[in-house]
C-alpha atoms as a PDB file:
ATOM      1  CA  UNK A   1     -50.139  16.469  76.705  1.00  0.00           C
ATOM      2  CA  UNK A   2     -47.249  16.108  74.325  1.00  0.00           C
ATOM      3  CA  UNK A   3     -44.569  18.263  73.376  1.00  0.00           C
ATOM      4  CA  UNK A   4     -43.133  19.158  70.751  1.00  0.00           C
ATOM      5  CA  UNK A   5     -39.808  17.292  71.790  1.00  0.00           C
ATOM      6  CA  UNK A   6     -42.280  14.140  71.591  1.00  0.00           C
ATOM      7  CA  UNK A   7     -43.372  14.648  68.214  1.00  0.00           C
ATOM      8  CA  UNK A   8     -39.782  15.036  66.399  1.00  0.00           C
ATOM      9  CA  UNK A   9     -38.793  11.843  68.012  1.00  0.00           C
ATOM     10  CA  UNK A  10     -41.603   9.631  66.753  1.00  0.00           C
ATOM     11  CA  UNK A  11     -40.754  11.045  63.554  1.00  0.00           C
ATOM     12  CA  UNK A  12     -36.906  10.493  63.653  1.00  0.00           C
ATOM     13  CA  UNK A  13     -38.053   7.065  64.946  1.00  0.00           C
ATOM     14  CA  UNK A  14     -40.363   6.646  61.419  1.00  0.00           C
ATOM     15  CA  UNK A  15     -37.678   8.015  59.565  1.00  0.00           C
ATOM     16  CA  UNK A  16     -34.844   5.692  60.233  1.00  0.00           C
ATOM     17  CA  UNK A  17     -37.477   2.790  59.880  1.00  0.00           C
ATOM     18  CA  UNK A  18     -38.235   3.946  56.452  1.00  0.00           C
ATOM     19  CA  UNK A  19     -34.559   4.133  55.687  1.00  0.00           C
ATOM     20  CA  UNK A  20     -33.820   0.638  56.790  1.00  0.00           C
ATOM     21  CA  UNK A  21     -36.228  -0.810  54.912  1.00  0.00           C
ATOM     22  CA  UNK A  22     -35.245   1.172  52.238  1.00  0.00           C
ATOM     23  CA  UNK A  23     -31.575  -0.068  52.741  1.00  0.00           C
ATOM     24  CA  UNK A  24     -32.623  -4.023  53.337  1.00  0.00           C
ATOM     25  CA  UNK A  25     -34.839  -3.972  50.294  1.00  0.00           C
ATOM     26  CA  UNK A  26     -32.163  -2.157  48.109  1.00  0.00           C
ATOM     27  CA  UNK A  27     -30.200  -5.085  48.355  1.00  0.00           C
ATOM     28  CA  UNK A  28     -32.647  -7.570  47.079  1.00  0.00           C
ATOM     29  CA  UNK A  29     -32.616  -8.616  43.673  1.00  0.00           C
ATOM     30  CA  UNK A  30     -35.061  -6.627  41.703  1.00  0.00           C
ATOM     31  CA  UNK A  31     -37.257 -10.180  40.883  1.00  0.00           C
ATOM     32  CA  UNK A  32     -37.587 -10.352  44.462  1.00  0.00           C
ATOM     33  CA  UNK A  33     -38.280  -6.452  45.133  1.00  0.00           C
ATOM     34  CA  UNK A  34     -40.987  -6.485  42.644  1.00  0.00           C
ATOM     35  CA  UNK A  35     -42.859  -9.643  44.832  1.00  0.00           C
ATOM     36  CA  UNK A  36     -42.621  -7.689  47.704  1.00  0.00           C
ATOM     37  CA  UNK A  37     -44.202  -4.532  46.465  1.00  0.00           C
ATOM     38  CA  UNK A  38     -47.141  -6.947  45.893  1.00  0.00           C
ATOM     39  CA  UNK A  39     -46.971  -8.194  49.638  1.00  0.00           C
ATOM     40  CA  UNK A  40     -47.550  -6.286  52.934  1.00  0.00           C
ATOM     41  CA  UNK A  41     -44.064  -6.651  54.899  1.00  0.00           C
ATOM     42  CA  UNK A  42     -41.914  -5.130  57.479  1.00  0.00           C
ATOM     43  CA  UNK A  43     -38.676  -5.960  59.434  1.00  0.00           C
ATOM     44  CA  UNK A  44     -38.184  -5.549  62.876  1.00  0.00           C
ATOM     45  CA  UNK A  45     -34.998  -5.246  64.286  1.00  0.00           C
ATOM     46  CA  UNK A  46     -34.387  -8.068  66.760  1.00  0.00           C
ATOM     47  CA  UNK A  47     -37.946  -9.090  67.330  1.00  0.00           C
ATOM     48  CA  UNK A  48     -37.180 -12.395  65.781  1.00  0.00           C
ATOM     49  CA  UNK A  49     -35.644 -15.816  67.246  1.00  0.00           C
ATOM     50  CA  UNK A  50     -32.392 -15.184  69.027  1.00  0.00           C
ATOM     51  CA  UNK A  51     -33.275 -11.944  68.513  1.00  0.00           C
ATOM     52  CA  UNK A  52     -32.825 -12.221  64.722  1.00  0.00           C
ATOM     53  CA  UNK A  53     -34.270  -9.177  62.603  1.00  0.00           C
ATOM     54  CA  UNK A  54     -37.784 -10.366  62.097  1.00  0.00           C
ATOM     55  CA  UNK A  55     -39.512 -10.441  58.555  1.00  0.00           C
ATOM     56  CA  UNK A  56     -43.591 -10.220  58.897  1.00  0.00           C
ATOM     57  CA  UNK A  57     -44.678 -10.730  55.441  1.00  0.00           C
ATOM     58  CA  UNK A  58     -48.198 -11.232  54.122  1.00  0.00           C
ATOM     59  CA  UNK A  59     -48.609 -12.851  50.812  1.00  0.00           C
ATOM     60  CA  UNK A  60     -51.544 -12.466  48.216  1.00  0.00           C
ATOM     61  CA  UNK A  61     -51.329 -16.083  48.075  1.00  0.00           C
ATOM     62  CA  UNK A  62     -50.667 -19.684  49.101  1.00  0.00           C
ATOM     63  CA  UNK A  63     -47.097 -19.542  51.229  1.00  0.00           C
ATOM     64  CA  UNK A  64     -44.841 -22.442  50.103  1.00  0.00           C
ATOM     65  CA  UNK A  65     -41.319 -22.749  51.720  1.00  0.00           C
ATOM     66  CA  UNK A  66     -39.486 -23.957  47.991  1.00  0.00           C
ATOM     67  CA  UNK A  67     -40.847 -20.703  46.564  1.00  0.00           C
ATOM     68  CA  UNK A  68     -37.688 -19.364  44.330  1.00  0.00           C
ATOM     69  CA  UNK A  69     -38.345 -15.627  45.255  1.00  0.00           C
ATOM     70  CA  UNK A  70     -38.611 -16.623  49.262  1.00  0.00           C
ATOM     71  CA  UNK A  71     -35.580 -18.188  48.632  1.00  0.00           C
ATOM     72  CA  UNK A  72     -33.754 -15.959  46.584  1.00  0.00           C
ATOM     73  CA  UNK A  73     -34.824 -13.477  49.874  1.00  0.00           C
ATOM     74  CA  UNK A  74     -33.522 -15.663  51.954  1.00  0.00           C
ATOM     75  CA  UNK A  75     -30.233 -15.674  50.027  1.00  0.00           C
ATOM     76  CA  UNK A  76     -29.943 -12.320  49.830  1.00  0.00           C
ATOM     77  CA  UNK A  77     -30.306 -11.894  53.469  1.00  0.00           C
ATOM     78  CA  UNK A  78     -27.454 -14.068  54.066  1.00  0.00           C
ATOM     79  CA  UNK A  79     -25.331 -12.180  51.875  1.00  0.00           C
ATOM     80  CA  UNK A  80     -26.500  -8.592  52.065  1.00  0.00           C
ATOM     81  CA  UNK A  81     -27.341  -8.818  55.698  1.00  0.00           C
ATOM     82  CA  UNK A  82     -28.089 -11.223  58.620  1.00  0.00           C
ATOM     83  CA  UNK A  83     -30.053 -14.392  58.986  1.00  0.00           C
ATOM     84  CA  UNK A  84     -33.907 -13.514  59.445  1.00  0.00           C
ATOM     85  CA  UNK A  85     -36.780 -14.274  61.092  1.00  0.00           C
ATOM     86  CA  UNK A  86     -39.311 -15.116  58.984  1.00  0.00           C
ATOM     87  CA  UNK A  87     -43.224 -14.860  60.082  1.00  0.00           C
ATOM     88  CA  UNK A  88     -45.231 -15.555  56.278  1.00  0.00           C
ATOM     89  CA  UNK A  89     -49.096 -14.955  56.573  1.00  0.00           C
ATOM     90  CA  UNK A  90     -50.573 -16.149  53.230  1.00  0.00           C
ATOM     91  CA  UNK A  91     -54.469 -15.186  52.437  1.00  0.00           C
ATOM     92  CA  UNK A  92     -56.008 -18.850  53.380  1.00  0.00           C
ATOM     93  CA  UNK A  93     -55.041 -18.895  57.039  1.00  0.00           C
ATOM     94  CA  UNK A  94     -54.372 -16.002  60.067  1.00  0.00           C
ATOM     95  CA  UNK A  95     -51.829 -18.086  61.338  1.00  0.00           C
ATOM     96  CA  UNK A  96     -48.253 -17.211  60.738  1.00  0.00           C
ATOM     97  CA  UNK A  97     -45.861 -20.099  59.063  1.00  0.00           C
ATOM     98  CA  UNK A  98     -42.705 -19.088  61.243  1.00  0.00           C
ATOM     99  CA  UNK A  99     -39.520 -20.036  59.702  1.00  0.00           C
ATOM    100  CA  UNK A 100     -35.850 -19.177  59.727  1.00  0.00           C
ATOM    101  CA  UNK A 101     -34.144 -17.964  56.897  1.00  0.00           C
ATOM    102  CA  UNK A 102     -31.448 -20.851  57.195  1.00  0.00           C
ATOM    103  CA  UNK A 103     -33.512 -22.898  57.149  1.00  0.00           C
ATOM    104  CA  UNK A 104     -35.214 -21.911  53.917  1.00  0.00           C
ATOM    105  CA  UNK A 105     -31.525 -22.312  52.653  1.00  0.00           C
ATOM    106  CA  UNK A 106     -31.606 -25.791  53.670  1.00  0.00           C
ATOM    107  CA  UNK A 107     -34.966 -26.881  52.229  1.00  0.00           C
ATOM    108  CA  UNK A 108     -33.553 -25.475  48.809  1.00  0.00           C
ATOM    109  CA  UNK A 109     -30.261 -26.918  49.012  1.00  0.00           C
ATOM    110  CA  UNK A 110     -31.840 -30.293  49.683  1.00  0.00           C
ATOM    111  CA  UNK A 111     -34.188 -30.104  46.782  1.00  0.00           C
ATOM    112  CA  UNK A 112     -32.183 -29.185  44.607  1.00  0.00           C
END
């Protein structure tokens, strides 16, 4: 049976993951804020590659690497934070595109 102890530690535990999203999406610009609040996401802390910070985000729609808002995230990552992890779930497929944020970076600089 759980204690009480338990309890207040799951909850510190939700409570510092709320603020670091909080903190990692503050630092976004607000074009790219707005797109998330229409995706399901997370970040994990060092669940990615290399053990990168790992962003699981679900999109409403087709997931295509030259997107300017997944590359204005990746960007801001860079800059505001760390390189991610990027696992992008779009609604035509349960498979994950996995991708690194770098390269994103890349693909953009290339086309560009």
């Amino acid at each position: 049976m759980a204690v009480p102890a338990d309890f207040s530690y799951c909850w510190r535990h939700v409570l510092a993951k709320q603020e670091l999203l909080r903190q990692f999406k503050d630092r976004l610009p607000e074009s790219v804020r707005v797109w998330l609040d229409s995706c399901e996401w997370t970040l994990i802390a060092k669940a990615g590659h290399q053990r990168m910070p790992l962003l699981i985000l679900r999109c409403p729609g087709r997931v295509r690497l030259r997107h300017p808002l997944l590359f204005e995230l990746a960007k801001s990552a860079h800059t505001h934070w760390e390189p991610l992890d990027l696992s992008l779930f779009s609604a035509e497929t349960q498979e994950p595109v996995r991708v690194l944020s770098t390269t994103l970076l890349e693909i953009n600089r290339r086309h560009s």
